[in-house]
Protein backbone atom coordinates (compact mmCIF):
# COMPACT_ATOMS: atom_id res chain seq x y z
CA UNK A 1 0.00 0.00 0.00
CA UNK A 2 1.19 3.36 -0.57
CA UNK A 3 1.59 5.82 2.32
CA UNK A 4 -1.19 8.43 0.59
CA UNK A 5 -3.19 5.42 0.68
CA UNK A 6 -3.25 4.98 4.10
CA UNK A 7 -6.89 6.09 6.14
CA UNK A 8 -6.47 4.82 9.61
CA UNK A 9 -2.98 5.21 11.13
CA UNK A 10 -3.05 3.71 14.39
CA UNK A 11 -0.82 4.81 17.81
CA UNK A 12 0.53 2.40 20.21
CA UNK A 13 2.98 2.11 22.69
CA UNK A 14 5.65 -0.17 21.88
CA UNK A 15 6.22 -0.70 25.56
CA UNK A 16 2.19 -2.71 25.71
CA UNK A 17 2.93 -6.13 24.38
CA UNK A 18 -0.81 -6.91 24.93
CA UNK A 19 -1.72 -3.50 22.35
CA UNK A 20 0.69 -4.98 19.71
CA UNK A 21 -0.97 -8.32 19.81
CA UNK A 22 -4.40 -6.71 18.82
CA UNK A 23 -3.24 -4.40 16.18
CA UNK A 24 -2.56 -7.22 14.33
CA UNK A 25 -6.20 -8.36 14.07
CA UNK A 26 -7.34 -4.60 13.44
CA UNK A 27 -8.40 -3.10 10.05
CA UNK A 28 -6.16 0.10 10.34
CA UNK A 29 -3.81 0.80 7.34
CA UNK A 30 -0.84 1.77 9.43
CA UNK A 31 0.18 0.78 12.72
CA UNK A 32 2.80 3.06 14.42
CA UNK A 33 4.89 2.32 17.32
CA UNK A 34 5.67 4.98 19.84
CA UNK A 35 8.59 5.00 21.52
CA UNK A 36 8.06 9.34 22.74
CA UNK A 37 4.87 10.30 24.39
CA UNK A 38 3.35 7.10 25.21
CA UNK A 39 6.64 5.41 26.75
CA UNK A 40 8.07 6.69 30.25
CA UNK A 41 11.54 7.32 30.41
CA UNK A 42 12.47 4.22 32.55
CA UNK A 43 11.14 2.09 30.00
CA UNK A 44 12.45 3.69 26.37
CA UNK A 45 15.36 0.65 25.90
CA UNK A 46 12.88 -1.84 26.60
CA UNK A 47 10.34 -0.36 24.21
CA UNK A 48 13.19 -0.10 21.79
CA UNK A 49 13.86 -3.66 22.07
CA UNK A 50 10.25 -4.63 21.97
CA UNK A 51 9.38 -2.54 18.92
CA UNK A 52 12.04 -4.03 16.94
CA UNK A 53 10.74 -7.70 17.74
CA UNK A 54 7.45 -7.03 16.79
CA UNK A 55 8.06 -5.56 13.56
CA UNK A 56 10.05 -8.72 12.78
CA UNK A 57 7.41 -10.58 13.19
CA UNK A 58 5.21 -8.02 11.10
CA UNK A 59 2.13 -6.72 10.68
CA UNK A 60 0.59 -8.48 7.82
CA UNK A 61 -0.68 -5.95 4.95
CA UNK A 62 -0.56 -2.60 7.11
CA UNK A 63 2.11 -0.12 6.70
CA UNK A 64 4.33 0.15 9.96
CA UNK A 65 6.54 3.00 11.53
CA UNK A 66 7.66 3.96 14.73
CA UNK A 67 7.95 7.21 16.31
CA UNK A 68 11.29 8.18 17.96
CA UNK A 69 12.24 10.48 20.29
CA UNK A 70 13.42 13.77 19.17
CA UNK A 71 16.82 15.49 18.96
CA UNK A 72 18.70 15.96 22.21
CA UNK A 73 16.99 12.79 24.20
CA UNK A 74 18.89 10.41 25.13
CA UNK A 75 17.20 7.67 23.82
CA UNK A 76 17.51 9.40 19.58
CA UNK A 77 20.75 8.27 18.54
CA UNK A 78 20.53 4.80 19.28
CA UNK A 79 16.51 4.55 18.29
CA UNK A 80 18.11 6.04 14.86
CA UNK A 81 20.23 2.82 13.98
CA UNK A 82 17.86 0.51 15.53
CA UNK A 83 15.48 1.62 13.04
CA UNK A 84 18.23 1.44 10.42
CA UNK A 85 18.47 -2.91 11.28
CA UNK A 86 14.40 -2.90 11.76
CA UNK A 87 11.70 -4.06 9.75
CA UNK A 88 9.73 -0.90 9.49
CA UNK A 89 8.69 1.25 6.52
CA UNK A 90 8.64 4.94 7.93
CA UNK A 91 10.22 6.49 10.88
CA UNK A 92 8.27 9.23 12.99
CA UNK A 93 9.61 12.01 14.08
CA UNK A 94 7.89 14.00 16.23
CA UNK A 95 8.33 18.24 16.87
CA UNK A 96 10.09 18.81 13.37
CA UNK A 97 10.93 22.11 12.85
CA UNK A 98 13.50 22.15 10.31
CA UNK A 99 14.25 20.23 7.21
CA UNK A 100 17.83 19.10 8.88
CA UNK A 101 16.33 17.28 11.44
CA UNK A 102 14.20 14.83 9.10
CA UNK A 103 17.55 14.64 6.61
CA UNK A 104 19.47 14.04 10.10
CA UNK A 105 17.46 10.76 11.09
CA UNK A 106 17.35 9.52 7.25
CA UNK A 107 21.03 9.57 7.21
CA UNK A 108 21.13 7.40 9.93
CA UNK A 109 18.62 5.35 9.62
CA UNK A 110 17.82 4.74 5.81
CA UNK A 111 14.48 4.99 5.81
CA UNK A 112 11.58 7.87 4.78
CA UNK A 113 10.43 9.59 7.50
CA UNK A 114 7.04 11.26 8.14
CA UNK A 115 7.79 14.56 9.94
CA UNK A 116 5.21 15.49 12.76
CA UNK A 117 3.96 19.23 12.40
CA UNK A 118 3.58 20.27 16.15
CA UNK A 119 4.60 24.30 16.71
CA UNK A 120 4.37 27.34 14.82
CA UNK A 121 8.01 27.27 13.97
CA UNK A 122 7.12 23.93 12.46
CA UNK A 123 4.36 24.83 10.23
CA UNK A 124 6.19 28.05 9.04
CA UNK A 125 9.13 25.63 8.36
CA UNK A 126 6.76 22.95 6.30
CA UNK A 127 7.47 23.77 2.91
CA UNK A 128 11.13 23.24 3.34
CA UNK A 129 10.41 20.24 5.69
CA UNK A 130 7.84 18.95 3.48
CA UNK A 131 10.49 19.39 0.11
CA UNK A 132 13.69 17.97 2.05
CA UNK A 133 15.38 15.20 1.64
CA UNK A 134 13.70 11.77 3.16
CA UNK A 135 10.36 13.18 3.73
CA UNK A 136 7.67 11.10 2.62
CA UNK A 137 4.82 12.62 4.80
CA UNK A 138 3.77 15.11 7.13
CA UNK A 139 1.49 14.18 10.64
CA UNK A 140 -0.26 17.05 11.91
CA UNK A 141 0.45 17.33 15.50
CA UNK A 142 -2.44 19.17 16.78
CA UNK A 143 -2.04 18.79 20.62
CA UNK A 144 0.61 20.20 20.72
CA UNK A 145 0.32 22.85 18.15
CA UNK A 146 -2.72 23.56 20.17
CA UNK A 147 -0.96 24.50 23.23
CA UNK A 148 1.94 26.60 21.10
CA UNK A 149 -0.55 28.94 19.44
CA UNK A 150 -2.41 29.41 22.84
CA UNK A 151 -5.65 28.04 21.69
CA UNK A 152 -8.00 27.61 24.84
CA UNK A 153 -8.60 24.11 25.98
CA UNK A 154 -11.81 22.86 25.08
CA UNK A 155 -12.12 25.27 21.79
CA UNK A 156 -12.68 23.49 18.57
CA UNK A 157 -10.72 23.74 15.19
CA UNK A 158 -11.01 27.04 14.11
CA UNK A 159 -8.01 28.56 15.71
CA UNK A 160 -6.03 25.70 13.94
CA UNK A 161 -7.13 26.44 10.77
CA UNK A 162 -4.67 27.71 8.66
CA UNK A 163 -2.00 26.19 9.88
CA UNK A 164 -3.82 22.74 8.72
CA UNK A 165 -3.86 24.38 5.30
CA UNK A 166 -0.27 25.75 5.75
CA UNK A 167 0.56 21.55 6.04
CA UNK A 168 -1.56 20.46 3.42
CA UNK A 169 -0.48 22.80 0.71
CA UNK A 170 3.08 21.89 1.94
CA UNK A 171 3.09 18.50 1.51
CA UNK A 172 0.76 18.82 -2.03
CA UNK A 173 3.57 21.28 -3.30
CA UNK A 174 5.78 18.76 -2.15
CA UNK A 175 4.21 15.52 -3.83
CA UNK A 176 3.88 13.48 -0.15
CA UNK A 177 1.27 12.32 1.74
CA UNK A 178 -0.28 14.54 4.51
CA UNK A 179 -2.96 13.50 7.38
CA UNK A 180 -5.09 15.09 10.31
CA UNK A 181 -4.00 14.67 13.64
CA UNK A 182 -5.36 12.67 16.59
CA UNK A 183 -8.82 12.96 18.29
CA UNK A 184 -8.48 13.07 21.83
CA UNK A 185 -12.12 12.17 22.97
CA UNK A 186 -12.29 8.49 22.99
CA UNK A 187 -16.18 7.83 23.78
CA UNK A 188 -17.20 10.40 21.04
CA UNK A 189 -16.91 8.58 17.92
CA UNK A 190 -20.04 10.67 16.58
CA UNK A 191 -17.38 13.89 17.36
CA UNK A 192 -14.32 11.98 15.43
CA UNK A 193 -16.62 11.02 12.50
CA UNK A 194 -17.28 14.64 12.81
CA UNK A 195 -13.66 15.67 12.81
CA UNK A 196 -12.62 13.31 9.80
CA UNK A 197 -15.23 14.46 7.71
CA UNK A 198 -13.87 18.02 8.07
CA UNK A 199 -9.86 16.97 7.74
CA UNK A 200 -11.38 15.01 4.69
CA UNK A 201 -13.19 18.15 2.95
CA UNK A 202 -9.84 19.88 3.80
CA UNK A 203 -7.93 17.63 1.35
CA UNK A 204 -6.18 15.46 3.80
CA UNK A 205 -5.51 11.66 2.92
CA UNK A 206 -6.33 9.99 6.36
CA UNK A 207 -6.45 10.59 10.11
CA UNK A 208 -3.90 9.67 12.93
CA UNK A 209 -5.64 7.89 15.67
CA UNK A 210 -4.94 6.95 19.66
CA UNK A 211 -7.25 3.85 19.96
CA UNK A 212 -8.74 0.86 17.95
CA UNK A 213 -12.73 2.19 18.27
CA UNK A 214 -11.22 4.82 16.36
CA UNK A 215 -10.26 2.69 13.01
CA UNK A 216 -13.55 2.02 11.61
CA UNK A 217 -14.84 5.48 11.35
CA UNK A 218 -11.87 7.05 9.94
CA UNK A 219 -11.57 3.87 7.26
CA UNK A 220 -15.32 4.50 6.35
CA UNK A 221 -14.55 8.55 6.39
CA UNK A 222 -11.54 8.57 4.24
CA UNK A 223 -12.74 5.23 2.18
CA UNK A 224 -14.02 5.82 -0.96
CA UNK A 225 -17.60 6.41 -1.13
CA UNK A 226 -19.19 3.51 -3.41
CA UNK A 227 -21.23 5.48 -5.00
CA UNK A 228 -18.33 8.64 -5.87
CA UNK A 229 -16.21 4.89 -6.36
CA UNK A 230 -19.00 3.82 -9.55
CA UNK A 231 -19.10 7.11 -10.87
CA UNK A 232 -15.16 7.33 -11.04
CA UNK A 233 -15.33 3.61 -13.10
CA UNK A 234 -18.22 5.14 -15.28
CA UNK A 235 -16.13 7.97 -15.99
CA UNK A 236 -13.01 6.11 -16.94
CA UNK A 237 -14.82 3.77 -18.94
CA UNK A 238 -16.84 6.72 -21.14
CA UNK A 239 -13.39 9.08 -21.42
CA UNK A 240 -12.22 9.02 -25.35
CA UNK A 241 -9.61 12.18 -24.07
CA UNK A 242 -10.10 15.94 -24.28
CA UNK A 243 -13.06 18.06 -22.90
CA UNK A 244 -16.30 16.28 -23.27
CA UNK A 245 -19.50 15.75 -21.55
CA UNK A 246 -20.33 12.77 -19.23
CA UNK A 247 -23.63 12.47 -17.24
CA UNK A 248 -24.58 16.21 -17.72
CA UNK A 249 -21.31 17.97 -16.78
CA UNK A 250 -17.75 18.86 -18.70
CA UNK A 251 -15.08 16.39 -18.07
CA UNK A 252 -11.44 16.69 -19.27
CA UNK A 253 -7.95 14.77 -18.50
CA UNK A 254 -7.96 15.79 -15.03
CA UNK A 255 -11.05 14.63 -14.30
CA UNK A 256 -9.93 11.24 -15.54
CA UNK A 257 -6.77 11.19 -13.22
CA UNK A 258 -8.84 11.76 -10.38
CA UNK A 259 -11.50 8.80 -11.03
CA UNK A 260 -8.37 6.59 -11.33
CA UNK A 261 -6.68 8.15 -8.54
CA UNK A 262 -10.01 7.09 -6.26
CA UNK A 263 -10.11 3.49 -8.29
CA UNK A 264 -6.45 2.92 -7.30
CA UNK A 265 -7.41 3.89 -3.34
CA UNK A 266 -10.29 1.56 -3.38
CA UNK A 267 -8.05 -1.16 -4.37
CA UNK A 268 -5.06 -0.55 -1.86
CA UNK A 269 -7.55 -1.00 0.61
CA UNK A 270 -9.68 -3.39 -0.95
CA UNK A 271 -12.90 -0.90 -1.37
């Protein structure tokens, strides 16, 4: 599967052996191992350890990566070439704020990294971060970006607005994957559906998530609709090239590349 592919990209620590287990049997696209936020600090080597195990034994079809601590921890350099030796498609690295820092952890360990978006510095910075070297994606990191522009806790979206739009026309400029960050409220899947419908009208590809409830309403979100899914094979199918008209409106060559754009997304994930 292709990382723009991707519509559920699941969180977990990589210290819960018991969390890993179950992802495996889950329908998310992407499973990501944390090895920051969700692991204390007396328990990053084992985590470390543990993460690289399970991603030798693998995770079936879903994309995997693991999210490393940043710059300046103690645990970075060695999580850096563990992830060089590992099994894992993408690294994560969290509070990017310059494109050295993703080229920095490439270098090391030889894989694409998708570069979390998480202060203001950071979504300034996104073009160049989004255009550097290694960068196959960009996370938006909206808890934290939250608390750097001083939005209010308990206010909704709209102070976060253009910076989501700062991201996203980053990483489109840039040719790489982008996606929404994580939905805190874990009983409020009505909310999240909510949420995913907006980071979906906004343009981006999928959403980060923080539990399994989560999976199935961003995979139905960000699926392709079956009926937009028949039009898009209608549309193909009719096409002879050039402007023409199909089903009452003017179609061209772009028009085409997006119907087989959605086509190729409901196959990845078997829509």
């Amino acid at each position: 599967m292709l990382l723009r592919h991707a519509r559920s990209l699941l969180f977990l620590p990589a210290s819960n052996p018991r969390a890993i287990a179950k992802a495996r049997t889950l329908p998310c696209d992407m499973v990501i191992l944390d090895l920051e936020d969700a692991v204390p600090d007396d328990a990053k080597e084992a985590a470390r350890a543990g993460a690289v195990a399970a991603l030798a034994e693998g995770f079936g079809p879903r994309l995997t990566g693991v999210r490393i601590n940043v710059e300046g921890t103690p645990w970075h350099g060695a999580e850096m070439v563990a992830m060089k030796g590992a099994a894992v498609d993408y690294v994560v690295l969290p509070k990017v704020e310059s494109a050295k820092q993703v080229r920095d952890v490439f270098s090391v360990a030889q894989k694409p990294v998708i570069a979390m978006i998480e202060s203001a510095k950071g979504v300034l910075a996104a073009p160049g971060i989004a255009a550097g070297e290694g960068c196959a994606g960009l996370f938006m990191g909206v808890n934290d970006l939250r608390r750097d522009l001083g939005i209010p806790a308990g206010a909704g979206r709209e102070g976060l607005s253009h910076a989501m739009q700062a991201v996203l026309l980053a990483a489109r400029a840039a040719g790489i994957a982008v996606f929404d960050g994580v939905y805190n409220r874990l009983d409020d899947l009505d909310g999240l559906a909510a949420e995913c419908a907006a980071g979906h009208a906004l343009g981006f590809d999928g959403k980060t998530l923080i539990h399994p409830a989560q999976v199935a309403v961003a995979n139905g979100v960000f699926g392709p609709d079956a009926q937009a899914l028949a039009d898009a094979r209608r549309l193909i199918e009719a096409a002879t090239g050039g402007a023409e008209r199909f089903e009452g409106r003017m179609i061209e060559a772009m028009h085409v590349e997006e119907a087989r754009a959605l086509v190729a997304r409901a196959d990845a994930v078997g829509g």
